[in-house]
Protein backbone atom coordinates (compact mmCIF):
# COMPACT_ATOMS: atom_id res chain seq x y z
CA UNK A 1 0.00 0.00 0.00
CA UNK A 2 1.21 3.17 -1.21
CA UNK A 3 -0.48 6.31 0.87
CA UNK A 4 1.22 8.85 -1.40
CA UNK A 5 1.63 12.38 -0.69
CA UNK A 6 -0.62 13.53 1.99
CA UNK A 7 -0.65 16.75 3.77
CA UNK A 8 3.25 16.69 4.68
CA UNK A 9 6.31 18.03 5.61
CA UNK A 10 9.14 19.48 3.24
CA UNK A 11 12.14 21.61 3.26
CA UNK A 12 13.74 23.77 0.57
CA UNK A 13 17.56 25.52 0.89
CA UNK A 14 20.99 24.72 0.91
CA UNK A 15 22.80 22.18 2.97
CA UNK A 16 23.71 24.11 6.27
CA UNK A 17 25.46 22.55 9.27
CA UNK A 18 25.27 19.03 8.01
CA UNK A 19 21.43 18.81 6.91
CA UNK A 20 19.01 20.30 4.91
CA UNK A 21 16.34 19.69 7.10
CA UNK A 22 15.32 18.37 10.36
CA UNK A 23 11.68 16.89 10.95
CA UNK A 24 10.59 16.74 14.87
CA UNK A 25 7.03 15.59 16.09
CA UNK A 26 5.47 14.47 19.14
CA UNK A 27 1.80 13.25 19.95
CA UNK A 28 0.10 11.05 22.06
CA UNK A 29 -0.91 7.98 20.60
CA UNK A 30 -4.76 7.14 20.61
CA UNK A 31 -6.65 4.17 19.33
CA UNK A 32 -9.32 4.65 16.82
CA UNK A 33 -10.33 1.57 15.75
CA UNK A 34 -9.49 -2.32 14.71
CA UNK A 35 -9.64 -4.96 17.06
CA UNK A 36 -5.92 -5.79 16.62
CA UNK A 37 -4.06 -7.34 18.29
CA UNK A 38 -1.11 -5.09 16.93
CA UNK A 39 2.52 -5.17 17.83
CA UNK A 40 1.93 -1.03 18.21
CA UNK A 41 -1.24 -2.01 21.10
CA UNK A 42 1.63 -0.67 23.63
CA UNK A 43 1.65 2.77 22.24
CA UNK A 44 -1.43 3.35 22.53
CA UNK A 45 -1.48 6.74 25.80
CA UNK A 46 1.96 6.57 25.25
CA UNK A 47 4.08 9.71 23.69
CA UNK A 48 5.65 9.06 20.39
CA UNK A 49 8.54 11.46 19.77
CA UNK A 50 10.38 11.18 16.21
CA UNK A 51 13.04 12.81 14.24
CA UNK A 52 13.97 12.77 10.63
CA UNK A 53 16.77 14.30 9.58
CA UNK A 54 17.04 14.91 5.56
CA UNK A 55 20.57 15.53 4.10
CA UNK A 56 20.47 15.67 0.03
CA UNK A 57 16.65 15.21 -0.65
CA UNK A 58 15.10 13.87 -3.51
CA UNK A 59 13.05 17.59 -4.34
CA UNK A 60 9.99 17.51 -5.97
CA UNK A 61 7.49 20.67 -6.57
CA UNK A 62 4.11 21.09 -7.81
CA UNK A 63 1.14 23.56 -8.42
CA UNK A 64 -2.20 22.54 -7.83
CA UNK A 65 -5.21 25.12 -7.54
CA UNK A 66 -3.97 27.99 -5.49
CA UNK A 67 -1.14 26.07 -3.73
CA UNK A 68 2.33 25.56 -5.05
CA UNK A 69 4.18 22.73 -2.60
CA UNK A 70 7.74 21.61 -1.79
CA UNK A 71 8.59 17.85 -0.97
CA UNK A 72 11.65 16.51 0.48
CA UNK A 73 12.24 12.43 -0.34
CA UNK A 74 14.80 9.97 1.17
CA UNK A 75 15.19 7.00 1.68
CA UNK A 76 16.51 5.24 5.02
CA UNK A 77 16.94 8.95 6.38
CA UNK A 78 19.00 9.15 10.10
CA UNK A 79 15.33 8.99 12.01
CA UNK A 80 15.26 8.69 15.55
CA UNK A 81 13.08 7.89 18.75
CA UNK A 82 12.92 9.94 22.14
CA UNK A 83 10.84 9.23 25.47
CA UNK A 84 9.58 6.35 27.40
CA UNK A 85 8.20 4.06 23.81
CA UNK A 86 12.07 5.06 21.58
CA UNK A 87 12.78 1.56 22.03
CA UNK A 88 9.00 -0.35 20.59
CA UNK A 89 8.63 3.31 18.10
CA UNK A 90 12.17 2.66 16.64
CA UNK A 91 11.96 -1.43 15.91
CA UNK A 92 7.94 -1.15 15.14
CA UNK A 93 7.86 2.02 13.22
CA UNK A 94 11.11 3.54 12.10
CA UNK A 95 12.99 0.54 11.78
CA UNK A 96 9.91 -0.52 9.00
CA UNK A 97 9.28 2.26 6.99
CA UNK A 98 12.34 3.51 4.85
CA UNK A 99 11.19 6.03 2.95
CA UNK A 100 10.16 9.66 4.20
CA UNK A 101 8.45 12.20 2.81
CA UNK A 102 8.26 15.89 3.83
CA UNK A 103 5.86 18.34 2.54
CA UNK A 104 5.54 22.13 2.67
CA UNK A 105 2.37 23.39 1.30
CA UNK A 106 1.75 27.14 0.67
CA UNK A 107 -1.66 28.30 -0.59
CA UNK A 108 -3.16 32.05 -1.74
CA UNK A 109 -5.60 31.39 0.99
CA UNK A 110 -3.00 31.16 4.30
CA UNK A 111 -5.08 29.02 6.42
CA UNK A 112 -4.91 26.29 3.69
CA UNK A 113 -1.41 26.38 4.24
CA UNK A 114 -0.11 23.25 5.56
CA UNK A 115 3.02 20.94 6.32
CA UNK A 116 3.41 17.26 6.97
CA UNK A 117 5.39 13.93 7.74
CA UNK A 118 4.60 10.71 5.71
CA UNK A 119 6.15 7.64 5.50
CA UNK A 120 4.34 4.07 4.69
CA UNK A 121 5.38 0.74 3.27
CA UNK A 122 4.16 -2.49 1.43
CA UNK A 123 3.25 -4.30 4.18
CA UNK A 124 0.86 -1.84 5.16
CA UNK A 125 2.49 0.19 8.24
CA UNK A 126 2.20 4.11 7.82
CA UNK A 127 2.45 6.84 8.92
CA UNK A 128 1.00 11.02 8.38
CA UNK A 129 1.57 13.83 10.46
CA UNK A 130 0.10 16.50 9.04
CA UNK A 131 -0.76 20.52 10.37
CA UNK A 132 -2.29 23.22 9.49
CA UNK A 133 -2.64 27.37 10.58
CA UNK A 134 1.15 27.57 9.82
CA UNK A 135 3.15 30.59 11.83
CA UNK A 136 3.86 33.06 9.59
CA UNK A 137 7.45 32.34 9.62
CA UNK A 138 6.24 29.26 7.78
CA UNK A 139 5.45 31.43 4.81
CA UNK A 140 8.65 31.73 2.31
CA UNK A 141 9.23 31.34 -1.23
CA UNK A 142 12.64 30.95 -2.96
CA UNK A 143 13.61 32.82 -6.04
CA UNK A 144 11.19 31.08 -8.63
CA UNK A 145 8.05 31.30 -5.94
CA UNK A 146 7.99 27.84 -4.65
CA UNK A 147 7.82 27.44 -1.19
CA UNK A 148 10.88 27.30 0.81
CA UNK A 149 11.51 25.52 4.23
CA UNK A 150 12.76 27.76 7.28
CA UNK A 151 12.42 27.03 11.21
CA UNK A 152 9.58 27.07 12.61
CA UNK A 153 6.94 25.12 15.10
CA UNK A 154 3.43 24.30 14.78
CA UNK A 155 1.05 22.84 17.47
CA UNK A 156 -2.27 23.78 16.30
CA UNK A 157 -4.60 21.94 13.78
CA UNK A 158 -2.71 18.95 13.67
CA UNK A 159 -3.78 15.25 12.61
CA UNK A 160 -1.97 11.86 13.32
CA UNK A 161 -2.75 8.70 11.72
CA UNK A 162 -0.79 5.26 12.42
CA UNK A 163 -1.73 3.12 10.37
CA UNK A 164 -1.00 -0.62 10.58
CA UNK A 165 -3.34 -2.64 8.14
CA UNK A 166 -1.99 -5.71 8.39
CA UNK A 167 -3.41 -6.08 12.13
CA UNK A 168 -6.43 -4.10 10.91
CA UNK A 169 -5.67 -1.11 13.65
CA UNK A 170 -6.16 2.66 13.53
CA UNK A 171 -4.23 5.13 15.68
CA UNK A 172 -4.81 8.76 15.85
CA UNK A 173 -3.02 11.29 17.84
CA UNK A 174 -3.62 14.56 19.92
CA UNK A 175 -1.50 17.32 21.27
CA UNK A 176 0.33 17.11 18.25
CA UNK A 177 3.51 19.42 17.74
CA UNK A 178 6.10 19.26 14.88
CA UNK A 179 9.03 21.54 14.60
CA UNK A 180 11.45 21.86 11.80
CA UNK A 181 14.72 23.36 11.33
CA UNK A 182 16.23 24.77 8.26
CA UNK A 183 20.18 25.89 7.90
C-alpha cells in the first residue's frame, strides 16, 4: 500500500550545518479503531517522539489550484526515537518504513497552508503527520516562488494517523507538535 503524498512536511535551501532539514514531532498515541491485536497495542497513551533528519533530498514541486508545494524524499533517512516508547517506536515504526516524505504546502488562501510527515510501506504500516494554521514564519518562497523551508513550530490543527493494516488497527493522535529546522 502506497499512501502517497498527503498533507506533509518538506524543506527547501541549501545544505547548512550538516542537513538540509530536520523533521521533529510528538503526539500522544490514541486508538481509533481495529480490534488488533497489533505489535503497536503498547503505544497506545503513550508519547511518540520522532526525528527525521534529511541531508540531500530527492526535491519535488508542484502547483495545484492555489497552492504551489515543496517535498523533500529519502530514503533510510538518520530517524530517531525519544521518550519512554524510543525503544517499541524505533523497531515497530522507524525501523519498518524507509522512505520519508516531507511536505511544505503554501496556498493564496494562508489558512490552507499546511506541512506534513509521511512515511508508509508495502506491508501496510504508515504513517501522516500532518498541520495546518502555519506561523507566519512558515510562509517563504525561494527565487522562482515555490515554497521554501525555514524554522519554525506548529502545534495547532494537527492530525496523526498510524496506520498498521496488516493487524487491521487505527491510531490517531492529539496534542500534536512538529518543529522543523532549516540551515
Amino acid at each position: 500500500m502506497r499512501v502517497g503524498f498527503l498533507v506533509l512536511l518538506a524543506a527547501c535551501g541549501s545544505s547548512g550545518p550538516g542537513h538540509d532539514l530536520v523533521v521533529s514531532t510528538s503526539f500522544v498515541v490514541t486508538t481509533l479503531s481495529g480490534a488488533g491485536p497489533s505489535p503497536l497495542d503498547p503505544l497506545d497513551g503513550q508519547v511518540i517522539s520522532i526525528s527525521v533528519v534529511y541531508d540531500a533530498p530527492t526535491i519535488g514541486h508542484d502547483m495545484a489550484n492555489a497552492c504551489s508545494s515543496t517535498t523533500y524524499g529519502l530514503a533510510e533517512p538518520p530517524r530517531s526515537a525519544a521518550g519512554a516508547s524510543a525503544s517499541l517506536v524505533t523497531t515497530a515504526v522507524l525501523d519498518m518504513l524507509p522512505q520519508w516524505d516531507a511536505r511544505l504546502e503554501l496556498c493564496t488562501t494562508t489558512n490552507s497552508s499546511s506541512v506534513g510527515l509521511m512515511s508508509d510501506n508495502e506491508a501496510g504500516l504508515a504513517i501522516i503527520v500532518g498541520c495546518r494554521d502555519l506561523p507566519a514564519s512558515a510562509m517563504h518562497v525561494d527565487a522562482a516562488g515555490t515554497p521554501a523551508w525555514s524554522s519554525f513550530e506548529v502545534s495547532s490543527s494537527c492530525d496523526v494517523t498510524l496506520y498498521d493494516q496488516g493487524h487491521d488497527r487505527l491510531f490517531g493522535g492529539t496534542g500534536t507538535s512538529m518543529a522543523l529546522q532549516a540551515p
